[in-house]
C-alpha atoms as a PDB file:
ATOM      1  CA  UNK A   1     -26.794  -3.073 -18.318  1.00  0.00           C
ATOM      2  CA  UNK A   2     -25.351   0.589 -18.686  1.00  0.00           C
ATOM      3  CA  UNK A   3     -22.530   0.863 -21.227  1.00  0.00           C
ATOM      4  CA  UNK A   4     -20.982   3.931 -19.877  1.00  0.00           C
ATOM      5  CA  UNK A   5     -17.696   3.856 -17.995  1.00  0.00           C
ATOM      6  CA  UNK A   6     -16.627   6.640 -15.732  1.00  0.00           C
ATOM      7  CA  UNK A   7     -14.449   8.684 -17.866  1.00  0.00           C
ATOM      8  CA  UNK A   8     -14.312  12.475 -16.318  1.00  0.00           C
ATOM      9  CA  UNK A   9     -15.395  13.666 -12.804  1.00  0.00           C
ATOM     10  CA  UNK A  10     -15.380  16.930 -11.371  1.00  0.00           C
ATOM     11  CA  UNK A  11     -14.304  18.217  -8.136  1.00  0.00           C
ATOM     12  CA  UNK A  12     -16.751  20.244  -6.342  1.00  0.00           C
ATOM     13  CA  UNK A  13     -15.701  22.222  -3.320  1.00  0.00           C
ATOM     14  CA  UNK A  14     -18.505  24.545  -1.433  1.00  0.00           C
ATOM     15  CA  UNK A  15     -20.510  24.853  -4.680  1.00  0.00           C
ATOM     16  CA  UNK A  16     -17.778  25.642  -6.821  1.00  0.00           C
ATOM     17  CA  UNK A  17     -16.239  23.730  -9.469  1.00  0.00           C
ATOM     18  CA  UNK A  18     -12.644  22.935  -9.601  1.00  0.00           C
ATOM     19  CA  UNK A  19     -10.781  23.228 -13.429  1.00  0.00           C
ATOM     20  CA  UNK A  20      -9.481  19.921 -13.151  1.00  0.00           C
ATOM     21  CA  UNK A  21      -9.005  17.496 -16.029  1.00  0.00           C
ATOM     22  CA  UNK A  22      -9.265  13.781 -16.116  1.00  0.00           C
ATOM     23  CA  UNK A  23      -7.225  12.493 -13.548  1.00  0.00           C
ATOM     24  CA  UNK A  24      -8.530  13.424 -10.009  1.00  0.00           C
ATOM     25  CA  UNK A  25      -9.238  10.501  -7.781  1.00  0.00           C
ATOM     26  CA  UNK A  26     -11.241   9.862  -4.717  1.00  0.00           C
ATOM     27  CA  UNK A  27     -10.694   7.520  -1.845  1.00  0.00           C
ATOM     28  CA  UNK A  28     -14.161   7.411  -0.023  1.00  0.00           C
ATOM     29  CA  UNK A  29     -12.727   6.539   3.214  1.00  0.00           C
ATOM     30  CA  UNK A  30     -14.924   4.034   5.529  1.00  0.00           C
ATOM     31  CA  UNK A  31     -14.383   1.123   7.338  1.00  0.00           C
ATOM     32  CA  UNK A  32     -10.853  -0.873   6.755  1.00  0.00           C
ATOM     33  CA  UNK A  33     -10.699  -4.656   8.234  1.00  0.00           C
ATOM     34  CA  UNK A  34      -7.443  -5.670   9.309  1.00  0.00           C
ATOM     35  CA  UNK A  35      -7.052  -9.842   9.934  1.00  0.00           C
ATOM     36  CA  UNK A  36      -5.826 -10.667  13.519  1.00  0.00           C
ATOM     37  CA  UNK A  37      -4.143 -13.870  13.808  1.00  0.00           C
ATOM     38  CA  UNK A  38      -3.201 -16.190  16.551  1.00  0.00           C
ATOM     39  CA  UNK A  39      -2.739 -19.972  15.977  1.00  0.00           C
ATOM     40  CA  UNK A  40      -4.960 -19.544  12.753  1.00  0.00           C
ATOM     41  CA  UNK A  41      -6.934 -16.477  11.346  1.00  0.00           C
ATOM     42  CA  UNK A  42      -8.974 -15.282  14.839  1.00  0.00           C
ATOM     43  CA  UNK A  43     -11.152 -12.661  12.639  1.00  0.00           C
ATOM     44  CA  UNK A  44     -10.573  -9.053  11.751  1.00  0.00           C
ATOM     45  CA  UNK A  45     -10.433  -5.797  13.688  1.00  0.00           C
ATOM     46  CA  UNK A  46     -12.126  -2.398  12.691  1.00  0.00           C
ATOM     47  CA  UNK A  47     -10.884   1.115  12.008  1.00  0.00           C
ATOM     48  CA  UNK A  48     -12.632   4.236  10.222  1.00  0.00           C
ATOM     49  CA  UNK A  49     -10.687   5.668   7.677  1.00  0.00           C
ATOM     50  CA  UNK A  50     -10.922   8.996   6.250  1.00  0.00           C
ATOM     51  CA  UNK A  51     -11.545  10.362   2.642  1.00  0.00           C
ATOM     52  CA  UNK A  52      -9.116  11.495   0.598  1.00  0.00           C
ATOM     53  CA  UNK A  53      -9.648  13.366  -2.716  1.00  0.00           C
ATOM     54  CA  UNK A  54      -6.640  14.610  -5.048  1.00  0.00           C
ATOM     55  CA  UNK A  55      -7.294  17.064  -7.606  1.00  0.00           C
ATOM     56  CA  UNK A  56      -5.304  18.817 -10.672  1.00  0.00           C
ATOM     57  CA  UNK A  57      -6.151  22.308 -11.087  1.00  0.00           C
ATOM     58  CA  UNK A  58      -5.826  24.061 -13.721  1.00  0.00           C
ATOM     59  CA  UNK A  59      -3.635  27.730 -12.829  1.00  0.00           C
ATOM     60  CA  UNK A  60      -5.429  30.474 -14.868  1.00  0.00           C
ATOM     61  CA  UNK A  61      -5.454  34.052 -13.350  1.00  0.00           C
ATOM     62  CA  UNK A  62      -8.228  33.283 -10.843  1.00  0.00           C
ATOM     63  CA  UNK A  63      -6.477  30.561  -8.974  1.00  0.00           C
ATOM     64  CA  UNK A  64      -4.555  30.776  -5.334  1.00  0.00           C
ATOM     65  CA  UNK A  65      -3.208  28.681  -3.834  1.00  0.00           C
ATOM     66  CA  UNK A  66      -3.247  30.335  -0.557  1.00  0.00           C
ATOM     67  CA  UNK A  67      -7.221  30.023  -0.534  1.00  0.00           C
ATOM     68  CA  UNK A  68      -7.746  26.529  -1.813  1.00  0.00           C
ATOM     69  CA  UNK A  69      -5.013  25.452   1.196  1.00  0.00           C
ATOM     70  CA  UNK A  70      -7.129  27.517   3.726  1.00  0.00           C
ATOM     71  CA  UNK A  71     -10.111  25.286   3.043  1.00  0.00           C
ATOM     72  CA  UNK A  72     -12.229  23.758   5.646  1.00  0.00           C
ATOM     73  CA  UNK A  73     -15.092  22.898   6.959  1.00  0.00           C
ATOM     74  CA  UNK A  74     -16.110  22.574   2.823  1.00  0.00           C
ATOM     75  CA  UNK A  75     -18.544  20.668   1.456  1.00  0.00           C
ATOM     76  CA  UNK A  76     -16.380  18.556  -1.173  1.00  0.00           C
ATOM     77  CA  UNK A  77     -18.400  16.525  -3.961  1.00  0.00           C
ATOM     78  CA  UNK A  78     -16.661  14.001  -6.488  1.00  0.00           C
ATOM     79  CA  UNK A  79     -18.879  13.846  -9.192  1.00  0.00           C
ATOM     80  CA  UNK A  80     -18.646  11.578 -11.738  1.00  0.00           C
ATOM     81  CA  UNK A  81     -20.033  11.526 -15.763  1.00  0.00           C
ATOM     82  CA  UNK A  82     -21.606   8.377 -15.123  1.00  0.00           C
ATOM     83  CA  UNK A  83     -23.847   9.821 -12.651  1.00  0.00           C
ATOM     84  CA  UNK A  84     -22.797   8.788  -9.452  1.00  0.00           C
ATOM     85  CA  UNK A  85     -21.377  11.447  -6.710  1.00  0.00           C
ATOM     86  CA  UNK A  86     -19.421  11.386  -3.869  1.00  0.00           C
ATOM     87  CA  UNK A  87     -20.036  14.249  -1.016  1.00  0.00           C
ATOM     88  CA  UNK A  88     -17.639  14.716   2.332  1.00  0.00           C
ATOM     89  CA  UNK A  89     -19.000  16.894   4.868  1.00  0.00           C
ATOM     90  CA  UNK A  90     -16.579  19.141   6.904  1.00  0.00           C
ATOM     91  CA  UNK A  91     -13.714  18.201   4.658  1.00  0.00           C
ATOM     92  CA  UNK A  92     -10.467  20.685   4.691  1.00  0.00           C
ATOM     93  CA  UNK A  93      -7.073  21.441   2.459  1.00  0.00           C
ATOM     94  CA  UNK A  94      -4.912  18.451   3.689  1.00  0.00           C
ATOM     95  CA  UNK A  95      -1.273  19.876   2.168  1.00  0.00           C
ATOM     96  CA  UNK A  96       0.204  23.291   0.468  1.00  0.00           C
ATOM     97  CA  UNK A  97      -0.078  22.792  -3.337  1.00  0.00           C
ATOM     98  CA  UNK A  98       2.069  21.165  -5.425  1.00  0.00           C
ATOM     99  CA  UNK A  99       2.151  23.549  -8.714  1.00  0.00           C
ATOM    100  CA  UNK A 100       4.160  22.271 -11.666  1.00  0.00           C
ATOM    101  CA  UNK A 101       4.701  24.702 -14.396  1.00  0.00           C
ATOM    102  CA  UNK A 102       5.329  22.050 -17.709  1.00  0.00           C
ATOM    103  CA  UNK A 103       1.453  20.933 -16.731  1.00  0.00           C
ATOM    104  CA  UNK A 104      -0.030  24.334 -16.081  1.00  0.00           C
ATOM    105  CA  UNK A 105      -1.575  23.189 -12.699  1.00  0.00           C
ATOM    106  CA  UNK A 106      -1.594  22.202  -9.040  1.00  0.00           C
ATOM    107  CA  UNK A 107      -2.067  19.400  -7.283  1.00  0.00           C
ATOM    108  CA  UNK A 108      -4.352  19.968  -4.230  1.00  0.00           C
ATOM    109  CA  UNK A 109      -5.289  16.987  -1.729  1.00  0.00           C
ATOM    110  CA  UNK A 110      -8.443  17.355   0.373  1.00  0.00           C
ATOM    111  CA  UNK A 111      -9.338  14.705   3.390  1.00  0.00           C
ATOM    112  CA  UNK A 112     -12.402  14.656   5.708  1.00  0.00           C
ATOM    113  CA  UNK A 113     -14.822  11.994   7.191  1.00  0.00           C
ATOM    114  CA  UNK A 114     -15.792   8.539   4.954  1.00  0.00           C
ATOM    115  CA  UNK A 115     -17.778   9.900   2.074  1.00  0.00           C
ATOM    116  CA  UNK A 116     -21.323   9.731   1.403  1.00  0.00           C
ATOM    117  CA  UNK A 117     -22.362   7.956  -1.846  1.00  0.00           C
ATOM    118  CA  UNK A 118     -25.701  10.223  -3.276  1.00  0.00           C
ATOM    119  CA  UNK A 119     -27.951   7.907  -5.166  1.00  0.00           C
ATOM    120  CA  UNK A 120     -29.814   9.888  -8.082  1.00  0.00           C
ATOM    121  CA  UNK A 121     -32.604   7.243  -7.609  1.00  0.00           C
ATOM    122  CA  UNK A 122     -32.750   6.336 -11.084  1.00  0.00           C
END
């Protein structure tokens, strides 16, 4: 049994590494089963849902926010210290930034298809 707990992940979008601290998050999206009920519980109905990855960047004199909004079409990986990652294809910018000065950085939300869980095979 591994010890290691997921601690720190980085945000990955088209090869290039987001400054992000400790608290991004990733929803991988997939298939949500809502009950349906009639006289008693009938079964459950399907729906896809869609990823959603939230990120804190750091501002230093490289960031804009005008090109991390423009993104799509990106190739956005969630990796994780633990060694698993998370990789949406065709994902995009979902809102405009949210940049808050007493942190120093900018929330950015991405969103794209159900992500795809990369086994390292170990």
């Amino acid at each position: 049994m591994a010890d290691k707990i997921l601690g720190f992940a980085e945000v990955i979008v088209d090869g290039v590494v987001l400054l992000s601290g400790d608290d991004s998050t990733i929803d991988v999206g997939g298939i949500k089963r809502t009950p349906v009920v009639g006289n008693s519980v009938l079964g459950y109905r399907e729906e896809t849902m869609f990823s959603v990855v939230e990120v804190n960047v750091a501002i230093d004199a490289d960031y804009s926010a005008a090109n991390i909004g423009a993104i799509t079409g990106a190739t956005i990986q969630f990796s994780a210290d633990t060694g698993q990652v998370w990789s949406i294809a065709n994902g995009w910018s979902a809102d405009p930034a949210k940049i808050t000065q007493k942190d120093g950085k900018a929330k950015h939300t991405f969103n794209g298809p159900p992500a795809t869980e990369i086994l390292s095979g170990a």
